[in-house]
Protein backbone atom coordinates (compact mmCIF):
# COMPACT_ATOMS: atom_id res chain seq x y z
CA UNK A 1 219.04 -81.49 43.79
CA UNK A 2 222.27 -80.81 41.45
CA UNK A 3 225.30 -82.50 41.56
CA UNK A 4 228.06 -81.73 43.24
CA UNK A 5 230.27 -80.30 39.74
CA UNK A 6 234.04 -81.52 40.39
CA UNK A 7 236.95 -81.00 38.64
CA UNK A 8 239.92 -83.42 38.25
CA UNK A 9 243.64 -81.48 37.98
CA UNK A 10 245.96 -83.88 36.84
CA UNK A 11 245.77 -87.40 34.00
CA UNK A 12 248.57 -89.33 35.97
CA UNK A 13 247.61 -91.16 39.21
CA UNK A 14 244.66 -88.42 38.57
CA UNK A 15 242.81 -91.41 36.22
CA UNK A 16 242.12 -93.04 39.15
CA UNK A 17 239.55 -90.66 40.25
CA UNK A 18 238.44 -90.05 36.74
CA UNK A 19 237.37 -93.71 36.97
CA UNK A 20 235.19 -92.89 40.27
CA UNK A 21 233.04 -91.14 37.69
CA UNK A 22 232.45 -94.13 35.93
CA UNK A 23 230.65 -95.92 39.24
CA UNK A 24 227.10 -96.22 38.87
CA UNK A 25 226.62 -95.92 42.76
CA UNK A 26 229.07 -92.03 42.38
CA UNK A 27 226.52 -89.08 42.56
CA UNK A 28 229.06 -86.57 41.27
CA UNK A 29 229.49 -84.54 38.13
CA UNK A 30 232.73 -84.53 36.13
CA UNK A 31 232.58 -80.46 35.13
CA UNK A 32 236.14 -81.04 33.00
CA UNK A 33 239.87 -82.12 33.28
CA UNK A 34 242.77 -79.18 34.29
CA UNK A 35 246.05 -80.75 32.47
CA UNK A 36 248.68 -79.55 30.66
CA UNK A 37 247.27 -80.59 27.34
CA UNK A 38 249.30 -83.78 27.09
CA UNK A 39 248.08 -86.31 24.24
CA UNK A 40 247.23 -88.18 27.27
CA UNK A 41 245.07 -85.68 28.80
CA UNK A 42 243.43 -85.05 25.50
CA UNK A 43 242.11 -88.68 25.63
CA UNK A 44 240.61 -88.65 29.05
CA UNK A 45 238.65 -85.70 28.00
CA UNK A 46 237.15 -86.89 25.13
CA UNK A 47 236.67 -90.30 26.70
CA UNK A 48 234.84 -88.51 29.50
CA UNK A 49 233.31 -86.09 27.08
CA UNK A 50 234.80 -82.94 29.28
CA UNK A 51 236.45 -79.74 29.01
CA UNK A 52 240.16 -79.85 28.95
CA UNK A 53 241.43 -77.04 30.33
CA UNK A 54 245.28 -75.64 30.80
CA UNK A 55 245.04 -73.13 33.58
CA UNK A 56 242.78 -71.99 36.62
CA UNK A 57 241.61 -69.36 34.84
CA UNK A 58 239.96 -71.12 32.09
CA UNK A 59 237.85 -72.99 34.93
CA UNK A 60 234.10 -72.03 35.27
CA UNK A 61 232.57 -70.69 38.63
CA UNK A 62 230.05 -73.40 38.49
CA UNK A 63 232.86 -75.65 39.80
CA UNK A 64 232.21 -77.20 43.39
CA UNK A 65 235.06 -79.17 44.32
CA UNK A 66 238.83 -79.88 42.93
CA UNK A 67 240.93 -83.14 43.13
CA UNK A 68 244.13 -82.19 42.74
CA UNK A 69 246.38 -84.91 41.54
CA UNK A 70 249.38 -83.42 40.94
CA UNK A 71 252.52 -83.34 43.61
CA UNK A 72 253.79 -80.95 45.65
CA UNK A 73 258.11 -79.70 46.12
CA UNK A 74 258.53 -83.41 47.03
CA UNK A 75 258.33 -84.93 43.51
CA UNK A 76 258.89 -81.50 41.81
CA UNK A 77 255.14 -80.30 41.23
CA UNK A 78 252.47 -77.21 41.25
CA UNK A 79 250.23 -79.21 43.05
CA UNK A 80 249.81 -76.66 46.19
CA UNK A 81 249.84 -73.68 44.11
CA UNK A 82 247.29 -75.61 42.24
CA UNK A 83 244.93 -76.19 45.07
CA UNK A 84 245.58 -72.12 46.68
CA UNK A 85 244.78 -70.40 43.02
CA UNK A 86 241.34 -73.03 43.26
CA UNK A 87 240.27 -72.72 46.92
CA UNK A 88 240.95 -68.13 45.68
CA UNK A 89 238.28 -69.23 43.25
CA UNK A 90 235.58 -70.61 45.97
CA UNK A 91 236.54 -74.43 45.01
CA UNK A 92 236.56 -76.57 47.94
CA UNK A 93 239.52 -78.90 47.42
CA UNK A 94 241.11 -82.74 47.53
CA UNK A 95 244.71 -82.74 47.03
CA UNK A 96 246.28 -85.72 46.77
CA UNK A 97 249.64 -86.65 49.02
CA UNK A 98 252.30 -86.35 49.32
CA UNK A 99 252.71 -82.73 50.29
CA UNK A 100 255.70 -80.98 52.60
CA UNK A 101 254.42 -79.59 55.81
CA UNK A 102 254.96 -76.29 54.76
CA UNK A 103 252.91 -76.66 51.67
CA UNK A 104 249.91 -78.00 54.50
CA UNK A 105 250.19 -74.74 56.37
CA UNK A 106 249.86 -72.50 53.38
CA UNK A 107 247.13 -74.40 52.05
CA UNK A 108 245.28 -74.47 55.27
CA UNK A 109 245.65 -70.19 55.24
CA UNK A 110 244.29 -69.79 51.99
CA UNK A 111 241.47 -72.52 52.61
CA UNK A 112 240.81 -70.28 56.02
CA UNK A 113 241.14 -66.64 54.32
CA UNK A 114 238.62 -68.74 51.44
CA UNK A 115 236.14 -69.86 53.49
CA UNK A 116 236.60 -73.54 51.31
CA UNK A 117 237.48 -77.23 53.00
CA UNK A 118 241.23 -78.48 52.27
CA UNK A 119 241.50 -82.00 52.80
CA UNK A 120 244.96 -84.15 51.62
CA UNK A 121 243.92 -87.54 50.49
CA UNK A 122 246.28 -90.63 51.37
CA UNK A 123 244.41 -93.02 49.24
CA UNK A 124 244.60 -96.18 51.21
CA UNK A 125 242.58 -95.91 53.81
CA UNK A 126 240.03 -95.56 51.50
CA UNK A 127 240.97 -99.10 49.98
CA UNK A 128 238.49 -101.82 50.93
CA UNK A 129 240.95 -104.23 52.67
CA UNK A 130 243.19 -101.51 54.11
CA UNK A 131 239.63 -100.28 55.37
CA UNK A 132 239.01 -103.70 56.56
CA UNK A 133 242.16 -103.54 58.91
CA UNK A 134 241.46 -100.27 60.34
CA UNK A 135 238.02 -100.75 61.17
CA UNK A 136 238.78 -104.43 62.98
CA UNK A 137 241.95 -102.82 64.37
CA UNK A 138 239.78 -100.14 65.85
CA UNK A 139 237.31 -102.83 67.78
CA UNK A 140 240.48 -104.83 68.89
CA UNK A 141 242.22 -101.98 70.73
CA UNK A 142 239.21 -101.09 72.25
CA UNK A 143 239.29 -104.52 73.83
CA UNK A 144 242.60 -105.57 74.54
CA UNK A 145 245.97 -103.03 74.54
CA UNK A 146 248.00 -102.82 71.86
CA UNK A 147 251.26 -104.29 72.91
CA UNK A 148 253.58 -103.97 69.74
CA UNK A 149 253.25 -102.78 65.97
CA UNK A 150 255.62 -104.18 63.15
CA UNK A 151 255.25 -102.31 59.99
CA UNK A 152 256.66 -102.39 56.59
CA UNK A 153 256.13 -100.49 53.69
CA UNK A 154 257.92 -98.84 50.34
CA UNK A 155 259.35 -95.83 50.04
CA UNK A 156 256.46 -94.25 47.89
CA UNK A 157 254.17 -95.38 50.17
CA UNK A 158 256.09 -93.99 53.55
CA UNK A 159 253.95 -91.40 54.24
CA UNK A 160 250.75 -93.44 53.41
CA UNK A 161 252.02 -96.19 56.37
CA UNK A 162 251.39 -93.67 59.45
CA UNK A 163 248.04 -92.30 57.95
CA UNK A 164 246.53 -96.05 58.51
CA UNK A 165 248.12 -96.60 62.05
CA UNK A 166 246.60 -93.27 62.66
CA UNK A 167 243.16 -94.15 61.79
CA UNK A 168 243.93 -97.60 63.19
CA UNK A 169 244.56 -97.22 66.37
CA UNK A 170 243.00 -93.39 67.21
CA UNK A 171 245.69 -91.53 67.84
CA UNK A 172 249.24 -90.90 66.40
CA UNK A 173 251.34 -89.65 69.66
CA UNK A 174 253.47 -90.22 71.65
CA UNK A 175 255.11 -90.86 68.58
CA UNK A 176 259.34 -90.70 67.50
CA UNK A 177 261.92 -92.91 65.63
CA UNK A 178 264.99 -94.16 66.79
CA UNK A 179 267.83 -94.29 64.54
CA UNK A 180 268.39 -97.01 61.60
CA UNK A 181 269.80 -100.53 62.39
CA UNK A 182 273.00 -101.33 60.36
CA UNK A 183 272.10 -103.56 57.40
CA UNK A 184 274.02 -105.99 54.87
CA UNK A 185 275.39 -104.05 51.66
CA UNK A 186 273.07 -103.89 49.26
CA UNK A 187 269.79 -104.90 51.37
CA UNK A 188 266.93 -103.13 49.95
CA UNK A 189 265.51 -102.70 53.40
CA UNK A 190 266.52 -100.45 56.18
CA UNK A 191 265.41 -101.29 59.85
CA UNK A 192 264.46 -98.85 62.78
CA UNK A 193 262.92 -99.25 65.88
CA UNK A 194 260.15 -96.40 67.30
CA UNK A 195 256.52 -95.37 68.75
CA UNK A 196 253.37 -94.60 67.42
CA UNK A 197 250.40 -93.66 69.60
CA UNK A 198 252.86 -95.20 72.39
CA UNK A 199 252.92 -98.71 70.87
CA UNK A 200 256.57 -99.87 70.49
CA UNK A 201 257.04 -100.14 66.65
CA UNK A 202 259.89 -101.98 64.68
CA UNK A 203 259.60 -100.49 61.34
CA UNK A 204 260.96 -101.31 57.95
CA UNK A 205 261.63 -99.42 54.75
CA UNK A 206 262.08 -100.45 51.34
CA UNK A 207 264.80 -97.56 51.20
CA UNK A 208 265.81 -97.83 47.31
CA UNK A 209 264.03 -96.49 43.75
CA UNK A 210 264.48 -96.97 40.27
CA UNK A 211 265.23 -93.55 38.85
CA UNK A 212 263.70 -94.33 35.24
CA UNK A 213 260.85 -96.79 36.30
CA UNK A 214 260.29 -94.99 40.12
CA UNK A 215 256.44 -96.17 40.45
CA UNK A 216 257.59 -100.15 40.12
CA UNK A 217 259.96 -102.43 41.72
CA UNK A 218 258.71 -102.27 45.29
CA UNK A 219 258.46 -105.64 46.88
CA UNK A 220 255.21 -104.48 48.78
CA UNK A 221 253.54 -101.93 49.64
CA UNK A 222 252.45 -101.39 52.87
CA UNK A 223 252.35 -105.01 55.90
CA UNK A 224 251.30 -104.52 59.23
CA UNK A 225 250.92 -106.17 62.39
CA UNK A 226 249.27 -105.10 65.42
CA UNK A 227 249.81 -107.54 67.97
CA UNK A 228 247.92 -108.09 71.57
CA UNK A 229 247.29 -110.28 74.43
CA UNK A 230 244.80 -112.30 72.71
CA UNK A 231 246.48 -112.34 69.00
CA UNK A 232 247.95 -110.46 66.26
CA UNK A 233 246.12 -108.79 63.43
CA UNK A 234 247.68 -108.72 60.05
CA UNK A 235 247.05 -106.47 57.36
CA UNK A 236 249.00 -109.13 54.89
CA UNK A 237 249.25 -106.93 51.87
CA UNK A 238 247.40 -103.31 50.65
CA UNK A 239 245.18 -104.91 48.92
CA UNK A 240 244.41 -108.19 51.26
CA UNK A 241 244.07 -110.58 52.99
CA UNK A 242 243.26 -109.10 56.51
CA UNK A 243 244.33 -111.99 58.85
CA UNK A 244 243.83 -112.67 62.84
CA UNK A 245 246.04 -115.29 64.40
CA UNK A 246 245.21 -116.30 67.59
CA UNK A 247 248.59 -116.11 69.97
CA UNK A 248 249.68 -119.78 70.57
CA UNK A 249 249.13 -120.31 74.37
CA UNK A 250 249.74 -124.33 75.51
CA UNK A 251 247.19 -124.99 78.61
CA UNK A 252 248.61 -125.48 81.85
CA UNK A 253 247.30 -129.56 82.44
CA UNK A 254 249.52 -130.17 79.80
CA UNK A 255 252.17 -131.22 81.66
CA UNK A 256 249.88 -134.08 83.24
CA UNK A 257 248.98 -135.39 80.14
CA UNK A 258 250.30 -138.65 78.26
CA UNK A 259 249.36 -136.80 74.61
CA UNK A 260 249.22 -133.45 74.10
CA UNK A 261 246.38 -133.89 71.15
CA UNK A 262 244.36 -134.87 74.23
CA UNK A 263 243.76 -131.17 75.55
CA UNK A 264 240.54 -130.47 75.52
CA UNK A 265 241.05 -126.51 75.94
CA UNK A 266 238.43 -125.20 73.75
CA UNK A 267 240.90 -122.49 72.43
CA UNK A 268 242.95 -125.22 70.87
CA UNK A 269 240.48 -125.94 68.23
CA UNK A 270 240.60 -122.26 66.77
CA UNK A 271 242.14 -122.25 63.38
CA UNK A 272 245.70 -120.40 64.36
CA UNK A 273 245.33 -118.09 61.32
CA UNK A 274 241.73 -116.69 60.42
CA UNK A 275 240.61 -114.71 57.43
CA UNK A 276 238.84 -111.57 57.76
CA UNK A 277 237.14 -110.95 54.40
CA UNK A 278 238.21 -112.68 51.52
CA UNK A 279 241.09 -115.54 52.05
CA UNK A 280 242.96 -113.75 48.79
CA UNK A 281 244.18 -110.49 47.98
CA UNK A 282 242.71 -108.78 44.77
CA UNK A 283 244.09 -109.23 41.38
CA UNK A 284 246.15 -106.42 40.40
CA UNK A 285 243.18 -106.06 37.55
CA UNK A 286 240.43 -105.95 39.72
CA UNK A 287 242.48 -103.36 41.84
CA UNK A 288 242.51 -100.70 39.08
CA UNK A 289 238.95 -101.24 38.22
CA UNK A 290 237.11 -101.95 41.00
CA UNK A 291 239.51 -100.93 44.50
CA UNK A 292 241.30 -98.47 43.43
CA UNK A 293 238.64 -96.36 41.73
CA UNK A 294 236.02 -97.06 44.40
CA UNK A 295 238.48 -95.72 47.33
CA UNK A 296 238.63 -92.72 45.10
CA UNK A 297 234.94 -92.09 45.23
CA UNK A 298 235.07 -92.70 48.92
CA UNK A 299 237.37 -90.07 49.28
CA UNK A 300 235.78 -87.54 46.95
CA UNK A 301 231.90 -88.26 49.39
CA UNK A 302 233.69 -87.66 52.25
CA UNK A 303 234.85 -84.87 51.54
CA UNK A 304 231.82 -82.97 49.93
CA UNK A 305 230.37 -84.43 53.64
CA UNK A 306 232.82 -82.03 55.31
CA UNK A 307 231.92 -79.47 52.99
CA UNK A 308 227.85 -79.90 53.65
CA UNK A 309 228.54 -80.17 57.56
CA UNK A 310 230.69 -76.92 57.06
CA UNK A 311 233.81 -78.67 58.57
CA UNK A 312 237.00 -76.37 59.40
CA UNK A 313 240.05 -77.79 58.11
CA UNK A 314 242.56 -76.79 60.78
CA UNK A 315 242.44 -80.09 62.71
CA UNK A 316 242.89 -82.26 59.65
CA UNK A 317 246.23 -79.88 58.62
CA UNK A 318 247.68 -80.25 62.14
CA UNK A 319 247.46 -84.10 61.90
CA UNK A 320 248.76 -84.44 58.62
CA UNK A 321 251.46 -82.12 59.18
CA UNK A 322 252.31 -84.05 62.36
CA UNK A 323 252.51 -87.20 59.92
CA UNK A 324 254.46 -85.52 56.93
CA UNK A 325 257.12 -84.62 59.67
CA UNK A 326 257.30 -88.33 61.26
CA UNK A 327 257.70 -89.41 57.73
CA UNK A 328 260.77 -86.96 56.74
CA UNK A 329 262.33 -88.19 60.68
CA UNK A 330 261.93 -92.10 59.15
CA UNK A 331 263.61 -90.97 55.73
CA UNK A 332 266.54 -89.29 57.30
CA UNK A 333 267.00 -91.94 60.34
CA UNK A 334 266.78 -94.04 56.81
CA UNK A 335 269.43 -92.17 54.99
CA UNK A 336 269.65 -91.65 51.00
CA UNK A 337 267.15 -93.29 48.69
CA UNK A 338 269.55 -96.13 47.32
CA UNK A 339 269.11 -95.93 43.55
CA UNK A 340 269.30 -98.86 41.33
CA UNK A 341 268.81 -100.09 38.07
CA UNK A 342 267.58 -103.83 38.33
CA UNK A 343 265.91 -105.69 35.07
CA UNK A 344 262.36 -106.33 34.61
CA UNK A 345 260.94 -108.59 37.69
CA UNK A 346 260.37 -112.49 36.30
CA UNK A 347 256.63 -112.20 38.12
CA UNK A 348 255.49 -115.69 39.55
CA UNK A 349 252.11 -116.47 41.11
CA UNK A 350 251.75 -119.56 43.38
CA UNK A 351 250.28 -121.64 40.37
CA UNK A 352 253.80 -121.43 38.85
CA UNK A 353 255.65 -122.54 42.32
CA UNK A 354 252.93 -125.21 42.59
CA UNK A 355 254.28 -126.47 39.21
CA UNK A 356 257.73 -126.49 40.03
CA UNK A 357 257.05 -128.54 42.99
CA UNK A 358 255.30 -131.16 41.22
């Protein structure tokens, strides 16, 4: 059998995927690059040894499937024309978020009117720890009830935040914000209290950006906590570590005994934070070689599965356009992006605290 022939739009965030094609395990075809002819663009084609090409029509028919990296009326791009002038063409297509729900519908009538599979891609769901979390997440709830969710995440990442709970917990209503807690001048974080899938939520936003640098200077990306009777599970960072911690609960004979180390409650022997995966998170190099590109691949397979198992793309729209307009309720409970203009970021890793302690 051939494979699949896909086509990349896009050399920004759009190398990411280009690197899928790279991964020995990845049975796809890169067919070419559709850029704007950048010098930038120009290198990933001859590093890939495709086409470059500058507009849809310059695209060959024997094209199977489009990622689409390029934004939407959000961050001032064609992306969603993009994607409608492809899926005209017969191209089944992955367009990456963030997209205005608007720009969903219209996609999802010209994938319909097509006959072609539209699917938005978040990204980080498809990122091995963030994967983790979801899937452990989805065994806990199933056991116990989710009692409370505390979430916080960066303003590029805001729409990214409610795609995991989503998948997380099953289901994304009853759903709905309540307005922003006051904060300190100058706090880079605004606080707001809400739902999701029913599960109170207390919800904070890195609500600022750097207008020259606006991919950098967030302090994190997305934490979570989903807490229940029996614990709380911890998504510590994107990119890891997953952690359980079992809720601290001091036995009732207790209060008979002379010392409390004398318990014999087998419960109290249970490490009170436990690692799920690895005990680190991933280096920021092995992210953009290894997690990064690999959650791109994931994304691409499963959506060429949709495409083999003739999948209708109506469902996955509605969702995501019930997600794109919780997001824009958190921004405006949130008010204005705060812009700023800090100085570079003196990074530190816990080798260099370890040093100043000594």
């Amino acid at each position: 059998m051939t494979r699949p022939r896909v086509l990349v739009a896009g050399t920004g965030f759009g190398r990411v995927y280009l690197a899928a094609f790279e991964r020995a395990d990845f049975d796809f075809e890169l067919a070419g690059i559709l850029a704007s002819g950048s010098t930038r663009s120009r290198a990933c084609a001859e590093h890939y040894g495709v086409p470059l090409w500058s507009t849809v029509d310059e695209v060959p028919d024997d094209v199977d499937l489009a990622c689409v990296v390029v934004g939407g009326a959000m961050n001032g791009g064609p992306g969603p024309a993009l994607s409608q002038a492809l899926m005209r063409r017969g191209v089944h297509v992955l367009q990456e978020h963030p997209l205005h729900p608007d720009e969903l519908v219209a996609c999802l009538r010209c994938a319909t009117e097509s006959g072609v599979v539209f699917r938005l891609n978040t990204h980080y769901p498809h990122v091995e720890p963030v994967r983790r979390f979801i899937g452990v997440a989805r065994d806990l709830v199933a056991r116990q009830q989710p009692l409370f969710l505390d979430v916080t995440c960066a303003f590029q990442v805001l729409y990214t935040v409610f795609d995991i709970l989503g998948q997380a917990l099953g289901s994304i209503r009853p759903h709905g914000v309540d307005g922003a807690l006051a904060g300190a001048e100058g706090a880079p974080y605004r606080s707001l209290t809400g739902r999701f899938a029913g599960v109170p939520m207390s919800f904070r936003l890195q609500n600022e950006l750097v207008p020259s640098d606006p991919d950098n200077h967030s302090h994190l990306f997305h934490r979570i906590t989903l807490g229940t009777d029996g614990g709380h599970l911890t998504l510590v960072d994107t990119h890891g570590p997953v952690a359980w911690s079992m809720r601290p609960h001091m036995p009732g004979d207790m209060k008979e005994l002379v010392r409390l180390g004398d318990c014999a409650a087998p419960h109290l022997e249970v490490p009170g934070v436990q690692h799920l995966g690895p005990a680190e998170g991933a280096s920021y190099t092995e992210v953009l070689r290894e997690l990064w590109p690999r959650a791109t691949a994931r994304a691409i397979g499963a959506t060429w599965d949709d495409v083999l198992a003739g999948a209708d793309s109506r469902g996955h729209v509605q969702y995501h356009v019930a997600l794109a307009k919780l997001a824009m309720r958190v921004s405006e409970a949130c008010g204005p992006v705060r812009l700023h203009h800090p100085k570079a970021p003196e990074l530190l890793s816990a080798a260099d605290l370890l040093e100043a302690e000594a």
